[in-house]
N, C-alpha and C. Protein backbone atom coordinates (compact mmCIF):
# COMPACT_ATOMS: atom_id res chain seq x y z
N UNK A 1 0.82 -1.19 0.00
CA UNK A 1 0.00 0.00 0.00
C UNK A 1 0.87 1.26 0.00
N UNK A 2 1.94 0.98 0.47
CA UNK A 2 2.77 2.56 0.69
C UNK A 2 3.33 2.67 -0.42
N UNK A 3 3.93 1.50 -1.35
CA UNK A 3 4.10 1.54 -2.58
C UNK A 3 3.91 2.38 -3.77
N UNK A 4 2.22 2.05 -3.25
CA UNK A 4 1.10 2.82 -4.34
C UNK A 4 1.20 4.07 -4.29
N UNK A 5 1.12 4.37 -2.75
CA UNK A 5 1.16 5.66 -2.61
C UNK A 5 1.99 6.58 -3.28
N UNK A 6 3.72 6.19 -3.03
CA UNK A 6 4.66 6.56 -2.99
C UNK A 6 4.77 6.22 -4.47
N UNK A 7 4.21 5.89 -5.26
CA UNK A 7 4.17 5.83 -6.73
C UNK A 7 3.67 6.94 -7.41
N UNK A 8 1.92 6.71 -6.75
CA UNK A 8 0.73 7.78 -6.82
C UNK A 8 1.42 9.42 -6.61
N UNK A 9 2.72 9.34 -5.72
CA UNK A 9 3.14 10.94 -5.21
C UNK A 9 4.04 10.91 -6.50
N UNK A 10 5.02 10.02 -6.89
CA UNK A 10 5.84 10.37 -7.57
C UNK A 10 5.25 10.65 -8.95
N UNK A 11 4.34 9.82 -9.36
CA UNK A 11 3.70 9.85 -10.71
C UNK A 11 3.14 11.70 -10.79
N UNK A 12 2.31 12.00 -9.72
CA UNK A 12 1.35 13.14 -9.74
C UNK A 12 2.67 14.41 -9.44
N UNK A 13 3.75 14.33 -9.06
CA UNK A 13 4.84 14.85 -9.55
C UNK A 13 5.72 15.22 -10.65
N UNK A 14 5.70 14.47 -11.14
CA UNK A 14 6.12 14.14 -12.57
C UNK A 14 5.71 14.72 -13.89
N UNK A 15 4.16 14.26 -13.75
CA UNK A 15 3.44 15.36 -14.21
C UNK A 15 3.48 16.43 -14.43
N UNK A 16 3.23 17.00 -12.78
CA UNK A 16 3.45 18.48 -12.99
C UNK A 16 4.85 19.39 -13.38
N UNK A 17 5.88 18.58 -13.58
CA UNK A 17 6.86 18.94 -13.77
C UNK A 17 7.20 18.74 -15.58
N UNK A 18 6.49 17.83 -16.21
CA UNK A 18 6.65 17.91 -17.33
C UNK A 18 5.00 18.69 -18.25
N UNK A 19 4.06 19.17 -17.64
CA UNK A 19 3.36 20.02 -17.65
C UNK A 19 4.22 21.83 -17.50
N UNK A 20 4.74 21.77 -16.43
CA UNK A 20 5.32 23.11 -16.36
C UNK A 20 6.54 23.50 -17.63
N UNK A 21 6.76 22.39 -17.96
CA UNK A 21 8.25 22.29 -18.89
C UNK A 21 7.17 22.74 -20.34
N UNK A 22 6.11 21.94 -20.67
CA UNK A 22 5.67 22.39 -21.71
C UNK A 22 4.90 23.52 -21.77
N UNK A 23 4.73 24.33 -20.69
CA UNK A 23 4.00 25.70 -20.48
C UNK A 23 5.06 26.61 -20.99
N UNK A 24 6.62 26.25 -20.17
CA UNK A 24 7.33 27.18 -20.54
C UNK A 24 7.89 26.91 -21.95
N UNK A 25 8.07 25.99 -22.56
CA UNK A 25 8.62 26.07 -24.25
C UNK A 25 7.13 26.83 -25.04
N UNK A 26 6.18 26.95 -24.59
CA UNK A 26 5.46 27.61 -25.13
C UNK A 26 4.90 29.24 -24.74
N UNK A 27 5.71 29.45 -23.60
CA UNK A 27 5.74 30.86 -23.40
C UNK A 27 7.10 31.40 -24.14
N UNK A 28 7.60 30.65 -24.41
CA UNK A 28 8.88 31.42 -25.25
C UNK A 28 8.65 31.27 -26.62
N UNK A 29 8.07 30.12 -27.03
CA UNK A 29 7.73 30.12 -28.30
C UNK A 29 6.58 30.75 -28.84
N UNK A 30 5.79 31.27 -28.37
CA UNK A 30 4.99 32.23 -28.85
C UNK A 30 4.38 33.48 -28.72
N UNK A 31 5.01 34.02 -28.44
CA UNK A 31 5.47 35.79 -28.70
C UNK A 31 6.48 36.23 -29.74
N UNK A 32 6.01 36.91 -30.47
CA UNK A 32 7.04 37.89 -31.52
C UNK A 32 7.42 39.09 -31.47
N UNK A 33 8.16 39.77 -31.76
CA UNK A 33 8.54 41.07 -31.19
C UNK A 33 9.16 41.69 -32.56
N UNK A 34 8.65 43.51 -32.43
CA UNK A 34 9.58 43.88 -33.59
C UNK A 34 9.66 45.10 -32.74
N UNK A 35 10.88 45.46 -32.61
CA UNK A 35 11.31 46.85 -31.61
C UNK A 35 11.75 48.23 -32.53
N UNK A 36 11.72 49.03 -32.11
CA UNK A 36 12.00 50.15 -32.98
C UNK A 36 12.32 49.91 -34.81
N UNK A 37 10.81 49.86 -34.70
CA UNK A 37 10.57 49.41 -36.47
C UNK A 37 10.73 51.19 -37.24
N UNK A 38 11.41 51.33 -37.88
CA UNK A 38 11.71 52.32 -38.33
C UNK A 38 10.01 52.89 -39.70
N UNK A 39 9.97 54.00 -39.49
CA UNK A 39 9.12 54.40 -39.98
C UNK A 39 9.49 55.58 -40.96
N UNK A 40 9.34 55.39 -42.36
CA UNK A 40 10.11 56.71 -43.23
C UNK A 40 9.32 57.27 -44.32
N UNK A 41 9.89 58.18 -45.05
CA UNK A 41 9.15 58.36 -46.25
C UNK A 41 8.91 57.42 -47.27
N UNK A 42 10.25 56.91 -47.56
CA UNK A 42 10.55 56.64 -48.31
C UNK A 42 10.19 54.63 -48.50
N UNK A 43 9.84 54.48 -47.37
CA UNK A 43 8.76 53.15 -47.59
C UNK A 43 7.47 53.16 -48.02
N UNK A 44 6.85 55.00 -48.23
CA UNK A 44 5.56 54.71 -48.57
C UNK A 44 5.68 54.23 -50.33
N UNK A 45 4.36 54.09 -50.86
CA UNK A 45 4.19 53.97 -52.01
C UNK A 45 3.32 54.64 -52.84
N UNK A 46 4.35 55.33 -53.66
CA UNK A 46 5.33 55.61 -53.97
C UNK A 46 6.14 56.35 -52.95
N UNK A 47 7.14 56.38 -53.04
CA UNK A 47 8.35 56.77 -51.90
C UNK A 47 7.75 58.55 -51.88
N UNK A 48 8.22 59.12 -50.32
CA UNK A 48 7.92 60.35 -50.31
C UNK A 48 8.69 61.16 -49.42
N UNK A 49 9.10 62.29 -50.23
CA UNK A 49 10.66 63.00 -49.80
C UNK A 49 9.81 63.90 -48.21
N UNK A 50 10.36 63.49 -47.40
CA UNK A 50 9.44 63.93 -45.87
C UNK A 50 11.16 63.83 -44.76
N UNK A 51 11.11 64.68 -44.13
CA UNK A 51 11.99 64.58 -42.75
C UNK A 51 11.44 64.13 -41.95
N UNK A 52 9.99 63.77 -41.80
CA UNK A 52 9.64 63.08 -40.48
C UNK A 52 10.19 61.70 -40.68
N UNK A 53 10.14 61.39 -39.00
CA UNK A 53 10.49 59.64 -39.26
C UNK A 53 9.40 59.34 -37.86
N UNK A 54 9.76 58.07 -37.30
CA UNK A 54 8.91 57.35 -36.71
C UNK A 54 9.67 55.96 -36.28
N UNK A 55 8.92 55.28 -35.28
CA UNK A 55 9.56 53.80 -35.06
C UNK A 55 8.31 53.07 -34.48
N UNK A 56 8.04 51.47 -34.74
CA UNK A 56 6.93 51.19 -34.51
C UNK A 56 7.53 50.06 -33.41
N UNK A 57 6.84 49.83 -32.14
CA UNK A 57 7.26 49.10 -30.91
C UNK A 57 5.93 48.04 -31.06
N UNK A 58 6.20 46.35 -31.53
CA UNK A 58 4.83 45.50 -31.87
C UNK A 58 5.06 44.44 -30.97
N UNK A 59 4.30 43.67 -30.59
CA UNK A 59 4.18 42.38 -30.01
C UNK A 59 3.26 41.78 -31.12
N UNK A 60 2.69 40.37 -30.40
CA UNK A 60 2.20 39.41 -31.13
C UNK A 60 2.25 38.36 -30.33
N UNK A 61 1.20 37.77 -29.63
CA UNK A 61 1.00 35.92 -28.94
C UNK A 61 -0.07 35.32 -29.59
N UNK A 62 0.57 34.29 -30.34
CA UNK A 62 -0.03 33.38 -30.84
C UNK A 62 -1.34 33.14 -30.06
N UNK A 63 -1.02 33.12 -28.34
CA UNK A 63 -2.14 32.52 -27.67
C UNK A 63 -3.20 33.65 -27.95
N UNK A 64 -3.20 34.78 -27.09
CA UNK A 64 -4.43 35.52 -27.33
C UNK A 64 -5.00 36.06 -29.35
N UNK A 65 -3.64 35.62 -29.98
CA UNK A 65 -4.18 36.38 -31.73
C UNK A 65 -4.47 37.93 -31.46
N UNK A 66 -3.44 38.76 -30.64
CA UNK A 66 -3.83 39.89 -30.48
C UNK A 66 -1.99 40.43 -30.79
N UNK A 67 -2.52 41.64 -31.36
CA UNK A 67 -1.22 42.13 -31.89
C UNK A 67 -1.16 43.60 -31.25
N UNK A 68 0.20 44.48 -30.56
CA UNK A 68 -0.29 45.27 -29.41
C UNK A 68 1.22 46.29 -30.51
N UNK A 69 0.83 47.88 -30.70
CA UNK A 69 1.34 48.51 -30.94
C UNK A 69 1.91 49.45 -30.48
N UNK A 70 2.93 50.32 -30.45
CA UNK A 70 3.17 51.36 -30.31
C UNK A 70 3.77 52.43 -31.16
N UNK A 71 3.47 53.46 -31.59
CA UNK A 71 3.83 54.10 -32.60
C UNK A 71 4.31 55.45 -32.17
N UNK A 72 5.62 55.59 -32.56
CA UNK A 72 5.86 57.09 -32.16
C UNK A 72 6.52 57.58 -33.75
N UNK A 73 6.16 59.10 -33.39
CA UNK A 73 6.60 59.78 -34.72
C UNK A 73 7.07 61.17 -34.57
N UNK A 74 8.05 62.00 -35.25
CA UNK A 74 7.81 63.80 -35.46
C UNK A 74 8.02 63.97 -36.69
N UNK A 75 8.13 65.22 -36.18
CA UNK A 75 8.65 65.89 -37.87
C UNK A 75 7.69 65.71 -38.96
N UNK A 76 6.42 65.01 -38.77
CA UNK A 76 5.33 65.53 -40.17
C UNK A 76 5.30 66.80 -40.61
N UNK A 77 4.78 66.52 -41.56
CA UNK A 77 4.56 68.30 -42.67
C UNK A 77 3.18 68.87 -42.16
N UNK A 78 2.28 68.07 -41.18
CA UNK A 78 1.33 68.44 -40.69
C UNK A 78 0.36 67.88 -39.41
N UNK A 79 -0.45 68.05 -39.49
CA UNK A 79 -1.18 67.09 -38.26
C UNK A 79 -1.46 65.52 -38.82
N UNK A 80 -1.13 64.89 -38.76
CA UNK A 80 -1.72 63.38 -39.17
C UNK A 80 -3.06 62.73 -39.07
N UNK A 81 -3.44 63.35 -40.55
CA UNK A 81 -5.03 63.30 -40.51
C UNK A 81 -5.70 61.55 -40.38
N UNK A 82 -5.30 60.87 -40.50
CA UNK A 82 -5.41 59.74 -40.26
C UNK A 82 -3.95 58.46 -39.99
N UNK A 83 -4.67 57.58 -39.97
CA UNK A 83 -3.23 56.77 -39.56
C UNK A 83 -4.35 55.24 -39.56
N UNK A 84 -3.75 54.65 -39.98
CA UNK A 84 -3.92 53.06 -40.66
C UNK A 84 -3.14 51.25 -40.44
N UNK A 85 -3.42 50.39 -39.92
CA UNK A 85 -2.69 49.12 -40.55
C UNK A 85 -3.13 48.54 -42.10
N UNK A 86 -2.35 48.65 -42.84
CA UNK A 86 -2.34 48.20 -44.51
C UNK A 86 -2.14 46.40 -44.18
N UNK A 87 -2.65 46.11 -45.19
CA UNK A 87 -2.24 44.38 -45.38
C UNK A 87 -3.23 43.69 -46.59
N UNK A 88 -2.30 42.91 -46.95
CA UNK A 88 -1.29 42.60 -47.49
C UNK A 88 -0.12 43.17 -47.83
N UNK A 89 0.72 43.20 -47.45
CA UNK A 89 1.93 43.76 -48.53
C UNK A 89 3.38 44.20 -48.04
N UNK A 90 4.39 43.27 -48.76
CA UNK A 90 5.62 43.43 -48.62
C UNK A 90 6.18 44.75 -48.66
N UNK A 91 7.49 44.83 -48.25
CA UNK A 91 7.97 46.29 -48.36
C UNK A 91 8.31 46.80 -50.02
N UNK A 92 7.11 48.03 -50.47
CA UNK A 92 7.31 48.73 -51.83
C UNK A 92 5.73 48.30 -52.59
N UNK A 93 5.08 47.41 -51.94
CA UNK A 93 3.88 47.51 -51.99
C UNK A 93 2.92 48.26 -51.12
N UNK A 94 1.90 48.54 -52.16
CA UNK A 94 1.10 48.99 -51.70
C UNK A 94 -0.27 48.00 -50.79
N UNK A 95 -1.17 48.22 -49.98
CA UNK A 95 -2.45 47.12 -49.66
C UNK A 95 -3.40 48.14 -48.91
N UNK A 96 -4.58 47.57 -48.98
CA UNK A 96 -5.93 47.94 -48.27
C UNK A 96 -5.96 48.10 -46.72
N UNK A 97 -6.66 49.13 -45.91
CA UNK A 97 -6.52 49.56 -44.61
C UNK A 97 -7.01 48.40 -44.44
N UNK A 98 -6.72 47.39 -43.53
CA UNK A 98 -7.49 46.57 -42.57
C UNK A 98 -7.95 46.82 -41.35
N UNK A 99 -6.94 48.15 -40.49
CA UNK A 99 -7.50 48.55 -39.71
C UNK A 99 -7.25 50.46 -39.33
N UNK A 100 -8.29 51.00 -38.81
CA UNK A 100 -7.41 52.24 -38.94
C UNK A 100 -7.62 52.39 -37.43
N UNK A 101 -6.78 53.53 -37.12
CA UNK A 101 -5.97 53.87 -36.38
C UNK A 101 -6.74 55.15 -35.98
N UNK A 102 -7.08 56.21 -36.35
CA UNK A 102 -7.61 57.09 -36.50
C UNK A 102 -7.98 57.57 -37.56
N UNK A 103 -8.83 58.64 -38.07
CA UNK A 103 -9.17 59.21 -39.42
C UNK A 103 -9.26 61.03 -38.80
N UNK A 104 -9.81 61.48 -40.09
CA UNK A 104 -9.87 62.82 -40.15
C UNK A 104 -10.63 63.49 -38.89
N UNK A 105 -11.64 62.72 -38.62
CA UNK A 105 -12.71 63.01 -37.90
C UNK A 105 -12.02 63.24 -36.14
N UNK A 106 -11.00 62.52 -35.82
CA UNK A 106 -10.61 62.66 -34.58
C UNK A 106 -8.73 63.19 -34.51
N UNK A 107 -8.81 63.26 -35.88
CA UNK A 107 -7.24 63.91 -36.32
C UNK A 107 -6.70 64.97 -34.93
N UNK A 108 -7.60 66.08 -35.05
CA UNK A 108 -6.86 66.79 -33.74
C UNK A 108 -6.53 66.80 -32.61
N UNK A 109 -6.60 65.05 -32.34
CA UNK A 109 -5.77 64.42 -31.29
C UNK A 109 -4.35 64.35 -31.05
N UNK A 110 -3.99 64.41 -32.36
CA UNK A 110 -2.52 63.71 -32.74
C UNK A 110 -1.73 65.07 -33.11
N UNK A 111 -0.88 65.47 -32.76
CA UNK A 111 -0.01 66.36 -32.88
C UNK A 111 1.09 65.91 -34.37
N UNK A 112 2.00 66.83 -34.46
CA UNK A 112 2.77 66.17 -35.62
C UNK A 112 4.10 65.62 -35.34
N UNK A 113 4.67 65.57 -33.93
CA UNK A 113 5.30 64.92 -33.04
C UNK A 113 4.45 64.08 -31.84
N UNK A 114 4.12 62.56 -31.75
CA UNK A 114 3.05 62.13 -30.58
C UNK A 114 3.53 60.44 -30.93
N UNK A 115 2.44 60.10 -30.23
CA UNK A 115 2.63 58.76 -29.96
C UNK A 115 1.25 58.51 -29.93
N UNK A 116 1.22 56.81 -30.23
CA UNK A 116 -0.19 56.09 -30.46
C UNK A 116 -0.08 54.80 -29.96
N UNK A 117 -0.69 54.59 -29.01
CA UNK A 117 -1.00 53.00 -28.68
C UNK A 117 -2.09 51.92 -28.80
N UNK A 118 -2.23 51.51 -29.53
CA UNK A 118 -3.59 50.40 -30.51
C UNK A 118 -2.75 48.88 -30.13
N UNK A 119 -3.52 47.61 -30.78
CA UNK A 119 -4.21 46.40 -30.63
C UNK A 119 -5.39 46.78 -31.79
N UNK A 120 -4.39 45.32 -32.20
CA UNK A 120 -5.10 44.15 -33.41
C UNK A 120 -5.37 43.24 -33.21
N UNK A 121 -6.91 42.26 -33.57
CA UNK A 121 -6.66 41.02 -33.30
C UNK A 121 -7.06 40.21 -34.54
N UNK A 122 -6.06 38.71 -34.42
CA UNK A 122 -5.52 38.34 -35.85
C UNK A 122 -6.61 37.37 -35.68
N UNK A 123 -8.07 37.85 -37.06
CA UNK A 123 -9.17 36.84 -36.69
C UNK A 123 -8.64 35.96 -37.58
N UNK A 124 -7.95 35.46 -38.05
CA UNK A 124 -8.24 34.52 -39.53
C UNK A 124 -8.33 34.74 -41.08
N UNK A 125 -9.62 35.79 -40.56
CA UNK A 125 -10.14 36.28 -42.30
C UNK A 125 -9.58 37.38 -42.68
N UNK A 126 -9.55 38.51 -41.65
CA UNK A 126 -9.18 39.71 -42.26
C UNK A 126 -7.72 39.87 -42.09
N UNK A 127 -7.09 39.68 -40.62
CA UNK A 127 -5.85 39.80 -40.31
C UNK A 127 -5.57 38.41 -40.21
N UNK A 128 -4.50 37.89 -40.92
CA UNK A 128 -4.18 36.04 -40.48
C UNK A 128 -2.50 36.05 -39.98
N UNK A 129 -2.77 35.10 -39.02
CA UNK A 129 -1.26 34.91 -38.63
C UNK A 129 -0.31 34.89 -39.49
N UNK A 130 -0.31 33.54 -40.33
CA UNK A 130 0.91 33.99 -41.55
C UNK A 130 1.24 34.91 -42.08
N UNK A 131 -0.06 36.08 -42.32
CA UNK A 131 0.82 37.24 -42.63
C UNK A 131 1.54 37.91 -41.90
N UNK A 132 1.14 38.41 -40.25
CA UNK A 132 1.58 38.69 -39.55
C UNK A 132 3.09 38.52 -39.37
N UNK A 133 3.05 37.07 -39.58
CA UNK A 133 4.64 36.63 -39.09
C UNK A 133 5.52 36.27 -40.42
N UNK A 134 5.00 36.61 -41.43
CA UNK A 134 5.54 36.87 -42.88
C UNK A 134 6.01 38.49 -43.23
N UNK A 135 5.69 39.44 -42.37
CA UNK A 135 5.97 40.78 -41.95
C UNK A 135 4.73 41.43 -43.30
N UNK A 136 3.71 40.87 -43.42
CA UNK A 136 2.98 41.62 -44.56
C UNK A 136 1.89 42.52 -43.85
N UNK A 137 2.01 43.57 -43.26
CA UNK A 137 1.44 44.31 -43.14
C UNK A 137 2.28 45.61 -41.94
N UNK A 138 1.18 46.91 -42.29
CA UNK A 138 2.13 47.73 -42.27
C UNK A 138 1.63 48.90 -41.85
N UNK A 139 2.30 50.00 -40.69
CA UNK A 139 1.44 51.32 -40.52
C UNK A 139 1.94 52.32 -41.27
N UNK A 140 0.85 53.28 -41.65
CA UNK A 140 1.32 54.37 -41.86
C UNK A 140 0.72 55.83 -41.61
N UNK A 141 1.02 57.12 -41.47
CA UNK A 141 0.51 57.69 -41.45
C UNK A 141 0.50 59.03 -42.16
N UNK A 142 -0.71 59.46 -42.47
CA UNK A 142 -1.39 60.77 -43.93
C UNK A 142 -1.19 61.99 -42.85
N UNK A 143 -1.37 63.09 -43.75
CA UNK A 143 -1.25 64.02 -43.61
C UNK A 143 -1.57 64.79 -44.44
N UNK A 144 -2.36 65.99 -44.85
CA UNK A 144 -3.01 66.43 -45.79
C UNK A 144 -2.13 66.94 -46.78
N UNK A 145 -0.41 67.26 -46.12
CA UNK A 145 0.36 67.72 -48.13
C UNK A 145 0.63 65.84 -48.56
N UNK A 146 0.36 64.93 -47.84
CA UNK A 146 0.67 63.58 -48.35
C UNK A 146 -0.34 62.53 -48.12
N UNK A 147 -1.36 62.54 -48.78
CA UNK A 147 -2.99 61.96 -48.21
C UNK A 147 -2.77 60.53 -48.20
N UNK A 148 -1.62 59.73 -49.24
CA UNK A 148 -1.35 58.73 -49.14
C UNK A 148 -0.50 57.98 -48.43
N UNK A 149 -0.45 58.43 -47.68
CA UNK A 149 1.00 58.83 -46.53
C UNK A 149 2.47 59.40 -46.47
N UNK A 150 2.58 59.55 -45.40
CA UNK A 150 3.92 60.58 -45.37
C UNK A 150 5.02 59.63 -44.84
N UNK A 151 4.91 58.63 -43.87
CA UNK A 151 5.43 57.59 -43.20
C UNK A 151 5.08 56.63 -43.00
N UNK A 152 5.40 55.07 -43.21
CA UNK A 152 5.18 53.56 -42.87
C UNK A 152 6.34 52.84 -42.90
N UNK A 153 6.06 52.30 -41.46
CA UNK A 153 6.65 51.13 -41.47
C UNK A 153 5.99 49.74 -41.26
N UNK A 154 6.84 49.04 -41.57
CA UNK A 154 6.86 47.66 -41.76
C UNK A 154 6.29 46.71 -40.51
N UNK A 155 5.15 45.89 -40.22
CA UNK A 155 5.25 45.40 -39.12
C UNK A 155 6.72 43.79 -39.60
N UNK A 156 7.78 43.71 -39.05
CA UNK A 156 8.34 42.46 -38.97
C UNK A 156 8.60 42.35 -38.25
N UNK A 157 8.19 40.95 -37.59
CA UNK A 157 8.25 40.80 -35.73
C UNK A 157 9.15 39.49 -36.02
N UNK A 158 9.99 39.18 -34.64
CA UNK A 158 10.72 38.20 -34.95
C UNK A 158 10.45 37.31 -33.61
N UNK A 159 10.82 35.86 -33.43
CA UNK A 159 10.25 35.12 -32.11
C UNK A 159 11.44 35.77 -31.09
N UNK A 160 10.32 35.99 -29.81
CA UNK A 160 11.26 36.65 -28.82
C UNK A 160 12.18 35.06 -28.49
């Protein structure tokens, strides 16, 4: 009987120890990170002669499918009448807003030096993981002398 027991403890040990082992290969394995993603003119499309720049700060966990931003920028030619995530599309392409960020309507929030903090979440249909982690999609932000934007960068996140 003490056998059992002393089996029963070691077994229900064991467990939890190769339970915790696979929690943690999967807390490291799924998060992506892209840190000071550079943001320029000259990635929009067509390229656009601008002194502002920008850097985009992204996460990404597989577990929640939620993608968490930070965007800082100066030096626009104006207030940044809107601001966007594009996708599909590699760097020098162009793609469709999938999500925006702001528009005209709440523009005089945003200064032409500021910061923006948003969340995406990657349903499948509209935003899909593979693209995500294929780096195909992308922020940018307008400004009324550059309606098509003045600055974007690239989301490419890499496994933390």
């Amino acid at each position: 009987m003490k056998w059992m027991k002393l089996t029963a403890c070691v077994a229900i040990l064991f467990s939890f120890f190769i339970v915790s082992c696979e929690l943690d290969d999967i807390t490291e394995d799924g998060f992506f990170v892209g840190s000071a993603l550079p943001m320029t003119g000259a990635q929009e499309t067509p390229p656009v002669a601008t002194a502002a720049t920008g850097t985009i700060d992204a996460t990404y966990s597989i577990y929640t499918k939620v993608v968490t931003f930070t965007v800082n920028w100066s030096g626009l030619s104006g207030l940044p009448v809107a601001a966007h995530v594009h996708g599909t599309a590699t760097k020098g392409y162009a793609a469709a807003v999938v999500q925006p960020m702001w528009t005209a309507a709440n523009a005089v929030l945003y200064p032409v030096s500021g910061k923006y903090t948003g969340s995406m979440f990657v349903d499948g249909v509209k935003i899909k993981e593979e693209h995500i982690l294929a780096g195909e999609y992308y922020i940018n932000l307008h400004t009324a002398a550059n309606p098509g934007g003045e600055i974007r960068g690239q989301l490419i996140l890499t496994r933390q």
